[in-house]
PDB file of N, CA and C in Angstrom:
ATOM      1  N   UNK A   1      85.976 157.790-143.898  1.00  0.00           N
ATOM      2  CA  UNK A   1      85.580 156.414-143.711  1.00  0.00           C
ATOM      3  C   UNK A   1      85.496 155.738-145.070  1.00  0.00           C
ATOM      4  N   UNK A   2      85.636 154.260-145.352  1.00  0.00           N
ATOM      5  CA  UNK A   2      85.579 153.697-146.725  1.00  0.00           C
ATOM      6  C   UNK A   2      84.440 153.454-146.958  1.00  0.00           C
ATOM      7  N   UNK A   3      84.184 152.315-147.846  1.00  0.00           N
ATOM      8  CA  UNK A   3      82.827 151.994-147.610  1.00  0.00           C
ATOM      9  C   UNK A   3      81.633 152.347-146.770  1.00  0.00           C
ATOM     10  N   UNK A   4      80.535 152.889-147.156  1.00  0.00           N
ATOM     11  CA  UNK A   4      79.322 152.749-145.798  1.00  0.00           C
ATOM     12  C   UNK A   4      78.084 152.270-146.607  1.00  0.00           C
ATOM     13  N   UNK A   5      77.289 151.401-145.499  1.00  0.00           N
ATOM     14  CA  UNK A   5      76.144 150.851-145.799  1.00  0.00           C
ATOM     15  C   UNK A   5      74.904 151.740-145.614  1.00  0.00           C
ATOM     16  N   UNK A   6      74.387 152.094-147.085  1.00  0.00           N
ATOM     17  CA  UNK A   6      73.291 153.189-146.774  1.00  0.00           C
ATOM     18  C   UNK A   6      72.168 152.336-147.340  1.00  0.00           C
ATOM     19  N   UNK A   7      71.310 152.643-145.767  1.00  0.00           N
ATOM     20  CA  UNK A   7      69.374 152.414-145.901  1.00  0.00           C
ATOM     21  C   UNK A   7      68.587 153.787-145.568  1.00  0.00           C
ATOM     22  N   UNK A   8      67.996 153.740-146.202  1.00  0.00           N
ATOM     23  CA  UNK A   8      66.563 154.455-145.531  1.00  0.00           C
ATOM     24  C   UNK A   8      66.637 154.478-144.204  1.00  0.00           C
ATOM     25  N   UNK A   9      67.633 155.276-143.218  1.00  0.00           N
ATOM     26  CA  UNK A   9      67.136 155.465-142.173  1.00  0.00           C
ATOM     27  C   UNK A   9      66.067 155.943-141.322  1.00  0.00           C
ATOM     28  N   UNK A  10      64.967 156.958-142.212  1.00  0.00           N
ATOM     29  CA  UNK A  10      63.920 157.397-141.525  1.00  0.00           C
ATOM     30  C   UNK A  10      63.376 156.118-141.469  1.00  0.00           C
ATOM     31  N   UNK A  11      62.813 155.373-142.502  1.00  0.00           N
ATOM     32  CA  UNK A  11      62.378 154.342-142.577  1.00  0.00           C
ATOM     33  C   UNK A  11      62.565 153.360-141.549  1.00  0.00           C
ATOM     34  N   UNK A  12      63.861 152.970-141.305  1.00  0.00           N
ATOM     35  CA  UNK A  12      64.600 151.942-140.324  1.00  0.00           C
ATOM     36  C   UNK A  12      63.625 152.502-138.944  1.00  0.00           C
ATOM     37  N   UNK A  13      64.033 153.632-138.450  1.00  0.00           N
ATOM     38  CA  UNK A  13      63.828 154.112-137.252  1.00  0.00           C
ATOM     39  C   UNK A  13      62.207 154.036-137.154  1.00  0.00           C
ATOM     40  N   UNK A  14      61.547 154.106-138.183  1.00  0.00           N
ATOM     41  CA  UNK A  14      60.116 154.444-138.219  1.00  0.00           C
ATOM     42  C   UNK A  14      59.933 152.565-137.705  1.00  0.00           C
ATOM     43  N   UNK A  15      60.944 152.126-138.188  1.00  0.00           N
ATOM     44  CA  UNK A  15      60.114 150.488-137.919  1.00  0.00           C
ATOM     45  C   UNK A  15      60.630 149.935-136.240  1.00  0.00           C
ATOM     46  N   UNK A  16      61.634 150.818-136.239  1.00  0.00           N
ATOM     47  CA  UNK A  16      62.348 150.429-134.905  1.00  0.00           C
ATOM     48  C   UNK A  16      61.249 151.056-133.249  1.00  0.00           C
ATOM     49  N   UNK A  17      60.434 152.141-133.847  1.00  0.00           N
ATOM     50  CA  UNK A  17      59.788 152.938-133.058  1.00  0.00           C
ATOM     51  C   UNK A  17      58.679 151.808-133.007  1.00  0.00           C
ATOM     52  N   UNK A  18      58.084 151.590-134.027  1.00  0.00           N
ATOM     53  CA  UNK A  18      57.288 150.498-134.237  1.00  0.00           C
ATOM     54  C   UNK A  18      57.177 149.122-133.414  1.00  0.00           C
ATOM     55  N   UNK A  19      58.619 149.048-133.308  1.00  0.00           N
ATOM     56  CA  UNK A  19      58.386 147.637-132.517  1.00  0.00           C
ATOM     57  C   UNK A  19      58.988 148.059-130.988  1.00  0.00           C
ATOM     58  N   UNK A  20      58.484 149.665-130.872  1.00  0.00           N
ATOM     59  CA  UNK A  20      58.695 149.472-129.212  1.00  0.00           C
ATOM     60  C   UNK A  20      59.899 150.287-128.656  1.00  0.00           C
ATOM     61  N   UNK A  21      60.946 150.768-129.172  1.00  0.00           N
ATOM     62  CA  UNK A  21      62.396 151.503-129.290  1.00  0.00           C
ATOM     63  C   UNK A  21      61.620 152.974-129.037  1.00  0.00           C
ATOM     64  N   UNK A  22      62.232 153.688-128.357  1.00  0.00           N
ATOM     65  CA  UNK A  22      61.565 155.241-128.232  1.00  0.00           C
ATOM     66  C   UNK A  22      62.100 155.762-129.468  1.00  0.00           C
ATOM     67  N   UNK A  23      61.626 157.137-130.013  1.00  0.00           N
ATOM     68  CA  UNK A  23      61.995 157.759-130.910  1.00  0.00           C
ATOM     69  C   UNK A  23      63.497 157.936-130.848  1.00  0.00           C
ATOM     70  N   UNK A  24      64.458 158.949-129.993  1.00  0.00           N
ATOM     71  CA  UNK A  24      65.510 159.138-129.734  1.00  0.00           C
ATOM     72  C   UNK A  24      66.234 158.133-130.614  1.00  0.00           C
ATOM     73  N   UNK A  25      66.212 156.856-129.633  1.00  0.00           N
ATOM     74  CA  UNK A  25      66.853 155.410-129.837  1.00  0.00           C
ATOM     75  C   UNK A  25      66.916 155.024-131.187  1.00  0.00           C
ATOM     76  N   UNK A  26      65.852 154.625-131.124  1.00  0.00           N
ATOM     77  CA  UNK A  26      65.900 154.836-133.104  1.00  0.00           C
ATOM     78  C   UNK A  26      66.464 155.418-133.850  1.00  0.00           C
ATOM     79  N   UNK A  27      66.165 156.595-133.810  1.00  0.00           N
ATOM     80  CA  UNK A  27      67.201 157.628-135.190  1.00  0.00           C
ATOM     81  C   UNK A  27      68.642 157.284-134.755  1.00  0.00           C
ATOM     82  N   UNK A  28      69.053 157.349-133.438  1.00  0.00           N
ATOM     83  CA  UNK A  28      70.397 157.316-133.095  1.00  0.00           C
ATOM     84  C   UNK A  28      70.815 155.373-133.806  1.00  0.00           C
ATOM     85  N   UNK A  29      70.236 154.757-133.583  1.00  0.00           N
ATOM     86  CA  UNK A  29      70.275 153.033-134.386  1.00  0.00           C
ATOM     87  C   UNK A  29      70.631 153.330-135.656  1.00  0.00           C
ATOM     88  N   UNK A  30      69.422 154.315-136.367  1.00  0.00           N
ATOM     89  CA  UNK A  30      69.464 153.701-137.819  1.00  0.00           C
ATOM     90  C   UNK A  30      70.853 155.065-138.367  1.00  0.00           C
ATOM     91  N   UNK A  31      71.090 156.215-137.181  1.00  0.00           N
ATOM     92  CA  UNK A  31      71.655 156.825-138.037  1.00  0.00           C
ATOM     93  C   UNK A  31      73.225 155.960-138.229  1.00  0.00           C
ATOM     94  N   UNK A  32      73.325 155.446-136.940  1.00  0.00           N
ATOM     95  CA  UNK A  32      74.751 154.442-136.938  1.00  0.00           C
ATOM     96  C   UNK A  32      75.014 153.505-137.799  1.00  0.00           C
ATOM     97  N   UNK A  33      73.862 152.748-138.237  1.00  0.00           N
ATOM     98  CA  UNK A  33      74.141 151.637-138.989  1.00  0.00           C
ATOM     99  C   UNK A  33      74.309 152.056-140.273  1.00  0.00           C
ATOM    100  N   UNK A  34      73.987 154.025-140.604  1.00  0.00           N
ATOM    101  CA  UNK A  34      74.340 154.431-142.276  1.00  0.00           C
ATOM    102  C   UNK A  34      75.644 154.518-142.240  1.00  0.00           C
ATOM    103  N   UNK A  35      76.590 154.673-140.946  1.00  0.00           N
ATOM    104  CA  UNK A  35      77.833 154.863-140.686  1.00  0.00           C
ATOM    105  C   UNK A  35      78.703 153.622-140.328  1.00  0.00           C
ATOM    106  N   UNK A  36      77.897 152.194-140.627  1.00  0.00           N
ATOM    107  CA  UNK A  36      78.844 151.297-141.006  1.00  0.00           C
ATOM    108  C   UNK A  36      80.020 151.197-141.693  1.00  0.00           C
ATOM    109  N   UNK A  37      81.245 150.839-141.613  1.00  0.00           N
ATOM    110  CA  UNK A  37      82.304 150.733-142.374  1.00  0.00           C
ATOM    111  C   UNK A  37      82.541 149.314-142.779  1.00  0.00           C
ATOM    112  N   UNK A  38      81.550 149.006-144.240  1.00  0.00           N
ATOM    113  CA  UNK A  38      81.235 147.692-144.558  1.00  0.00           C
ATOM    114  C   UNK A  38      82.608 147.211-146.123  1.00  0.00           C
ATOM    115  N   UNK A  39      84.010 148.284-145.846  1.00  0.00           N
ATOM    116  CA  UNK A  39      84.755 148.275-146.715  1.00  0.00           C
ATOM    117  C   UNK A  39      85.572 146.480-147.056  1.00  0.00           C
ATOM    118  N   UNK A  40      85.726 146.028-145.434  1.00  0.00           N
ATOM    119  CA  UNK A  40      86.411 145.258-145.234  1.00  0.00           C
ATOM    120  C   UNK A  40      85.178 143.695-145.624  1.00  0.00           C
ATOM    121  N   UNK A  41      83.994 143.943-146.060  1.00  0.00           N
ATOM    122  CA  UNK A  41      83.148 142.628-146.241  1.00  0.00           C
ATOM    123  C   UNK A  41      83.196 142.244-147.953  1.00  0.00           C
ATOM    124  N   UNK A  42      83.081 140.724-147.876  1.00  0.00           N
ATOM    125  CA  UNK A  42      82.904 140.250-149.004  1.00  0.00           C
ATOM    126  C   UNK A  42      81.939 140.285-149.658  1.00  0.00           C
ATOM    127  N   UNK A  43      82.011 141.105-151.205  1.00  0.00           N
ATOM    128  CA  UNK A  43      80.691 140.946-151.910  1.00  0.00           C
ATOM    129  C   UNK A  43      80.976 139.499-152.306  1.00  0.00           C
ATOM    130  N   UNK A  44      79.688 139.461-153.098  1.00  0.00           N
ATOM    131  CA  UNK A  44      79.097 137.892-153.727  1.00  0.00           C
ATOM    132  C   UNK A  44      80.517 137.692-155.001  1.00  0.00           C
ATOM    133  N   UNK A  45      80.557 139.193-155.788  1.00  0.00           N
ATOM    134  CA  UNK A  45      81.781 138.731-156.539  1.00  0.00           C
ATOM    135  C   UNK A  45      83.151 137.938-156.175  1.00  0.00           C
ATOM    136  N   UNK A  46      83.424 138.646-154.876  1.00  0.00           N
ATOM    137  CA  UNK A  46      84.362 138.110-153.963  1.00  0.00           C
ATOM    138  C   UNK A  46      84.528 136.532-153.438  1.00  0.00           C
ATOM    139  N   UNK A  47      83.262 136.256-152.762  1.00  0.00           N
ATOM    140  CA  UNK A  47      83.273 135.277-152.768  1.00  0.00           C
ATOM    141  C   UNK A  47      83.066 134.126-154.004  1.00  0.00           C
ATOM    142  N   UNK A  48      83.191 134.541-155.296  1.00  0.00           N
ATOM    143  CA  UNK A  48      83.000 133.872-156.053  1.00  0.00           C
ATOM    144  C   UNK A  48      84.258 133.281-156.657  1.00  0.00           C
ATOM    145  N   UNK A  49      84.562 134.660-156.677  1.00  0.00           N
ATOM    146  CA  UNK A  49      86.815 134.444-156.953  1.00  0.00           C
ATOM    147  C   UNK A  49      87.289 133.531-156.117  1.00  0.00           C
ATOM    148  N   UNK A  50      86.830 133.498-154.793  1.00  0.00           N
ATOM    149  CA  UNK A  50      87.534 132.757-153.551  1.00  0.00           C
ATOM    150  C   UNK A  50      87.207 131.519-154.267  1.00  0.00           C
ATOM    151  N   UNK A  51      86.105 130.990-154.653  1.00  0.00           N
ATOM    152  CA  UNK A  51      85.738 129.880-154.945  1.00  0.00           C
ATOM    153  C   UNK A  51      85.926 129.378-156.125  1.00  0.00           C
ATOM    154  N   UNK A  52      86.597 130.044-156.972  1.00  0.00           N
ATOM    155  CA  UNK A  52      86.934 129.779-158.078  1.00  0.00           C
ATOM    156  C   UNK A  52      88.666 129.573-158.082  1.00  0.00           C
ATOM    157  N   UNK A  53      88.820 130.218-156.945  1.00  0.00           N
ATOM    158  CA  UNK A  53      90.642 130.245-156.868  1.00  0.00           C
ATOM    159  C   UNK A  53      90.521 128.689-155.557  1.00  0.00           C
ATOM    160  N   UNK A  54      89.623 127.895-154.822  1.00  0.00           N
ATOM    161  CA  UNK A  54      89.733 126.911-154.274  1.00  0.00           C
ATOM    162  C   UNK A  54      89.605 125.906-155.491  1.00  0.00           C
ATOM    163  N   UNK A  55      88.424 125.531-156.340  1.00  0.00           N
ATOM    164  CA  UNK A  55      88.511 124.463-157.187  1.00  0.00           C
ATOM    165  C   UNK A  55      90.064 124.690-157.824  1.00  0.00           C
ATOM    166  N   UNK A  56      90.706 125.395-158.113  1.00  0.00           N
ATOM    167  CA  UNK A  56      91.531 125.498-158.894  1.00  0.00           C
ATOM    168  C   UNK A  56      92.899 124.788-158.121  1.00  0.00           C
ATOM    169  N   UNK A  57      92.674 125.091-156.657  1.00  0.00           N
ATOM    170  CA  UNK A  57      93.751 124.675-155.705  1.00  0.00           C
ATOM    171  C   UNK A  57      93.393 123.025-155.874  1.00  0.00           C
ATOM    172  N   UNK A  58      91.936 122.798-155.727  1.00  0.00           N
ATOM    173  CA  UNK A  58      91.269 121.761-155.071  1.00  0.00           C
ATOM    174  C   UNK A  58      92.269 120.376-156.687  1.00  0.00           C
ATOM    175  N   UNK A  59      92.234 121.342-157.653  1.00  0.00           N
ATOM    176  CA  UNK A  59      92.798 120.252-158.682  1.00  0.00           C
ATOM    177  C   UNK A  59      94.433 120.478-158.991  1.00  0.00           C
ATOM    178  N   UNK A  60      95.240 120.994-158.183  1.00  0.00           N
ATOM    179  CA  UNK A  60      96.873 121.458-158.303  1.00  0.00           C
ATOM    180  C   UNK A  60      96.632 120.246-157.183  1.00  0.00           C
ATOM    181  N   UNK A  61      95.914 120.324-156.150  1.00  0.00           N
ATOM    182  CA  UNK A  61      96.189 119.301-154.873  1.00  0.00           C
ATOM    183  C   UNK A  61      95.848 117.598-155.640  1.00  0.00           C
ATOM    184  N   UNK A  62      95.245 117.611-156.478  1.00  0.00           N
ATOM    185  CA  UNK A  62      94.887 116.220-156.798  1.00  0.00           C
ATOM    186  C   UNK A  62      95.781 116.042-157.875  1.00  0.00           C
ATOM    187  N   UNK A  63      96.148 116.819-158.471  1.00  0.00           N
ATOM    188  CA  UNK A  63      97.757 116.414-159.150  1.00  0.00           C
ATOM    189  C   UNK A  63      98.875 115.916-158.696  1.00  0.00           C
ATOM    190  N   UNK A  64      99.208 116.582-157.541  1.00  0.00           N
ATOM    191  CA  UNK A  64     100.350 116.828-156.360  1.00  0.00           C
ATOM    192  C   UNK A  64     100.076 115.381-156.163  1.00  0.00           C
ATOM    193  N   UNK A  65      98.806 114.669-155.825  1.00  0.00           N
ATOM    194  CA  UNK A  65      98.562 113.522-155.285  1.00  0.00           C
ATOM    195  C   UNK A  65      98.957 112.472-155.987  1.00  0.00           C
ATOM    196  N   UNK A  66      98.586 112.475-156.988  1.00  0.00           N
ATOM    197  CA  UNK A  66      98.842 111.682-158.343  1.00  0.00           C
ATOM    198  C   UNK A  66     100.011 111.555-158.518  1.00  0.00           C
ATOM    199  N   UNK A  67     100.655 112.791-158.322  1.00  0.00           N
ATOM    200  CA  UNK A  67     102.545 112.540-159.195  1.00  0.00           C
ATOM    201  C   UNK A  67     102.904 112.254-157.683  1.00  0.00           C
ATOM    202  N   UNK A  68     102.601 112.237-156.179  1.00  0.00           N
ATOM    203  CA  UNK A  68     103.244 110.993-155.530  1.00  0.00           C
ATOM    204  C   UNK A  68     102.769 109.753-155.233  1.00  0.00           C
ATOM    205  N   UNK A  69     101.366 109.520-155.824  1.00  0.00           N
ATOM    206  CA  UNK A  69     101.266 107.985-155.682  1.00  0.00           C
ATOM    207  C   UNK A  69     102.480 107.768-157.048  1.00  0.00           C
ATOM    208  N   UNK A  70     102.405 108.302-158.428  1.00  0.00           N
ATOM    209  CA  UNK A  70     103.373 107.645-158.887  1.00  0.00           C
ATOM    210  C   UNK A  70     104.987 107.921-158.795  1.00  0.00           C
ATOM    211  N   UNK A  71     105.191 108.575-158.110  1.00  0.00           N
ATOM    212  CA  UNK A  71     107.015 108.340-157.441  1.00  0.00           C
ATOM    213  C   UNK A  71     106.779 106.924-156.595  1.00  0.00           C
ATOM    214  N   UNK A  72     106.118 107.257-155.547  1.00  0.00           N
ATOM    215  CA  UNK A  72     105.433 105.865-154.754  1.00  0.00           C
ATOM    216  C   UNK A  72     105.518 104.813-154.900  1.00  0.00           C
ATOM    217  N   UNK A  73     105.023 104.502-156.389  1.00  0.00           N
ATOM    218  CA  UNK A  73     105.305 103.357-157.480  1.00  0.00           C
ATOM    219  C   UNK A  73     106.956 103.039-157.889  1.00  0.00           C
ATOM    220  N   UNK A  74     106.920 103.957-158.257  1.00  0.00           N
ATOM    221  CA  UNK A  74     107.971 104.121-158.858  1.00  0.00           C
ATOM    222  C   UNK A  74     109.417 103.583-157.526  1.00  0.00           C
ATOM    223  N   UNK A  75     109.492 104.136-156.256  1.00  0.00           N
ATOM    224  CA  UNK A  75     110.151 104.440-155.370  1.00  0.00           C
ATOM    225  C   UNK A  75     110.182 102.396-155.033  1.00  0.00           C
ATOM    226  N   UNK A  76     108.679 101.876-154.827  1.00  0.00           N
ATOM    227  CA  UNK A  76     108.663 100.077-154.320  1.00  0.00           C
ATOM    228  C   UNK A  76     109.115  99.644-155.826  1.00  0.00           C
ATOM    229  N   UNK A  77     109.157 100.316-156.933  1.00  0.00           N
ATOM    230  CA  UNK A  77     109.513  99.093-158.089  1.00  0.00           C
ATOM    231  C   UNK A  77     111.312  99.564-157.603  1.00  0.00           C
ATOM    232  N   UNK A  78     111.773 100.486-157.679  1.00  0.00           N
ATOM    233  CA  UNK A  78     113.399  99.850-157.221  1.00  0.00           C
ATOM    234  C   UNK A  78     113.704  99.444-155.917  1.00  0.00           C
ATOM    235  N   UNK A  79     113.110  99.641-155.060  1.00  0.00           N
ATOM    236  CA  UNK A  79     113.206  98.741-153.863  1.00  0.00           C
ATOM    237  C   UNK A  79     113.140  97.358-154.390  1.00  0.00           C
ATOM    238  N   UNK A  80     112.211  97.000-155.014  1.00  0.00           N
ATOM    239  CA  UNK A  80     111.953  95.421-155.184  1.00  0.00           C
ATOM    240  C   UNK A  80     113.723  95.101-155.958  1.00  0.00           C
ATOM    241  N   UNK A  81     113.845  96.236-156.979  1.00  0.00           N
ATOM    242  CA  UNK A  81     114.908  95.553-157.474  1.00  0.00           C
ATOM    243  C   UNK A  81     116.441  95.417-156.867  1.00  0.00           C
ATOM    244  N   UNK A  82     116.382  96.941-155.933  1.00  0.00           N
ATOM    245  CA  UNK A  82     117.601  96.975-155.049  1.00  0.00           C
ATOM    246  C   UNK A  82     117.415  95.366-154.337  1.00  0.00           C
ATOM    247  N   UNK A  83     116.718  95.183-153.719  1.00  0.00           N
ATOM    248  CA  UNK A  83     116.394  93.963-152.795  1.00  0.00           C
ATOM    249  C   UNK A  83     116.935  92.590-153.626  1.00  0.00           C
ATOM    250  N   UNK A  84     116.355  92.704-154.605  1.00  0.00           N
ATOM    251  CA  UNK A  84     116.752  91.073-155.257  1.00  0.00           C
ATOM    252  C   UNK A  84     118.544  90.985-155.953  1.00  0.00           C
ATOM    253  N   UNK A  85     118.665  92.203-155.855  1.00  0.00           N
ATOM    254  CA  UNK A  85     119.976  92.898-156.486  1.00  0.00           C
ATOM    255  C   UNK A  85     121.027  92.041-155.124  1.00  0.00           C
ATOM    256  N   UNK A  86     120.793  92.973-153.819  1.00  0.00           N
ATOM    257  CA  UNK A  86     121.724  92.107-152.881  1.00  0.00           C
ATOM    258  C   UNK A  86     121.337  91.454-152.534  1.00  0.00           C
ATOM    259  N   UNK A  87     119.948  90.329-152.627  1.00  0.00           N
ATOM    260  CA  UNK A  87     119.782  88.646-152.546  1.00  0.00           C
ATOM    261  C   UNK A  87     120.877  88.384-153.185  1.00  0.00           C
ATOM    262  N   UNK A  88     121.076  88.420-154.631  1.00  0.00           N
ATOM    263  CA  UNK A  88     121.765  87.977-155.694  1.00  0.00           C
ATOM    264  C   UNK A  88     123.117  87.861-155.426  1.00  0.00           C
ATOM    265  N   UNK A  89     123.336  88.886-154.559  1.00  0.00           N
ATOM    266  CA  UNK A  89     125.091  89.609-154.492  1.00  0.00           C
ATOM    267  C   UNK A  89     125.541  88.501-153.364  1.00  0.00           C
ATOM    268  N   UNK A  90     124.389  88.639-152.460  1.00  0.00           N
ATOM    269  CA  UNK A  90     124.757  87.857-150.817  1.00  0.00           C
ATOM    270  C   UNK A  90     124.959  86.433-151.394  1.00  0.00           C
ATOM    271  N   UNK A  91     123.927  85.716-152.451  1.00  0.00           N
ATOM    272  CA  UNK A  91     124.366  84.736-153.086  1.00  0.00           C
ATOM    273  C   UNK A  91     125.728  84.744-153.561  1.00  0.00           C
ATOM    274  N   UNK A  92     126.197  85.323-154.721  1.00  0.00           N
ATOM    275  CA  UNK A  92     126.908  85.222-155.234  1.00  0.00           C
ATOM    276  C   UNK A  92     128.307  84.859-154.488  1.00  0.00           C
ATOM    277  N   UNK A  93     127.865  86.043-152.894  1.00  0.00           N
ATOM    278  CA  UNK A  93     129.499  86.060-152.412  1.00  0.00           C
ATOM    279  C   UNK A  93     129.576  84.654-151.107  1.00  0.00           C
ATOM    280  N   UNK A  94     128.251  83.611-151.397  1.00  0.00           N
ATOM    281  CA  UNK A  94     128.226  82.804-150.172  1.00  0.00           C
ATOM    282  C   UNK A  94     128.861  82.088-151.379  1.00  0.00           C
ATOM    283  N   UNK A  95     128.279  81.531-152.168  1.00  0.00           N
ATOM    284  CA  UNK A  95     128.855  80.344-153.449  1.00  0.00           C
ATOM    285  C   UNK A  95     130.250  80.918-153.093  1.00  0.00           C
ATOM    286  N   UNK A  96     130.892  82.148-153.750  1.00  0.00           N
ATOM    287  CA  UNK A  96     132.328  82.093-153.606  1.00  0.00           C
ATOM    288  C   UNK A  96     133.193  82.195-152.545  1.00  0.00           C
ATOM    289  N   UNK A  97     132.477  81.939-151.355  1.00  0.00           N
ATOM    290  CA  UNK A  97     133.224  81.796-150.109  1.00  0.00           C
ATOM    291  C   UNK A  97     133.570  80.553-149.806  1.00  0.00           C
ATOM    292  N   UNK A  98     132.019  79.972-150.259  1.00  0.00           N
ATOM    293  CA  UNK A  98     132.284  78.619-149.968  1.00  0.00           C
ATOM    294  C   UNK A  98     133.207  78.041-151.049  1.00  0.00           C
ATOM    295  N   UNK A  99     133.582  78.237-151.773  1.00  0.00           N
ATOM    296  CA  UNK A  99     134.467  77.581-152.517  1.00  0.00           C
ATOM    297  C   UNK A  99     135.702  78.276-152.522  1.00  0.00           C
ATOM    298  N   UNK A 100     136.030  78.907-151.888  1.00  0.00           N
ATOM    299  CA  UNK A 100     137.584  79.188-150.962  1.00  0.00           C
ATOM    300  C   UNK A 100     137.770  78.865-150.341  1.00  0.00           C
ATOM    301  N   UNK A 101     136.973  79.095-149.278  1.00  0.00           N
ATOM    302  CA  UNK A 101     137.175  77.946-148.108  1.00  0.00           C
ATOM    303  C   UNK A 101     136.444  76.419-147.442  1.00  0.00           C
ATOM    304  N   UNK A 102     136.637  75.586-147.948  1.00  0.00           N
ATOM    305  CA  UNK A 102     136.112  74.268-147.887  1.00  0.00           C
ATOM    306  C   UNK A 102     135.864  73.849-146.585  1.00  0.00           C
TER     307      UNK A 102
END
């Protein structure tokens, strides 16, 4: 087995009898819970990494954000100019239509 969580089981059982559990019951409780397989739980270190590897995400994501509000920007300033570009053109080619054909 990996990990196991060890208490004072006489102890445990002595408190378990205590509040009412027959003897038997008890030892058989506390001897199980020394035979936890607590391999797969997060210590405090663990969760500290986790939380140290989220702020770290938490500011790659507010970058990410940043460099597309400014494409964003970037993306309506040539729109504006594509746009006035073929105003200009649609002008250009009405003036010279109209002055081909009268």
């Amino acid at each position: 087995m990996g990990n196991t969580m060890r208490i004072d089981s006489l102890k445990f059982a002595r408190k378990l009898e205590a509040a009412g559990l027959d003897r038997k019951a008890a030892e058989a409780i506390a001897e199980g819970v020394n035979e936890v397989d607590v391999s797969d739980l997060a210590t405090k270190a663990d969760i500290a990494t986790v939380r140290e590897e989220i702020t770290a995400v938490k500011g790659e994501i507010a970058a990410v954000k940043s460099s597309i509000s400014d494409l964003k920007s970037e993306i309506f300033k040539h729109l504006w100019i594509l746009g006035a570009s073929v105003t200009g053109l649609t002008v250009t080619l009405n003036v010279a239509v109209s002055r081909l054909i009268p």
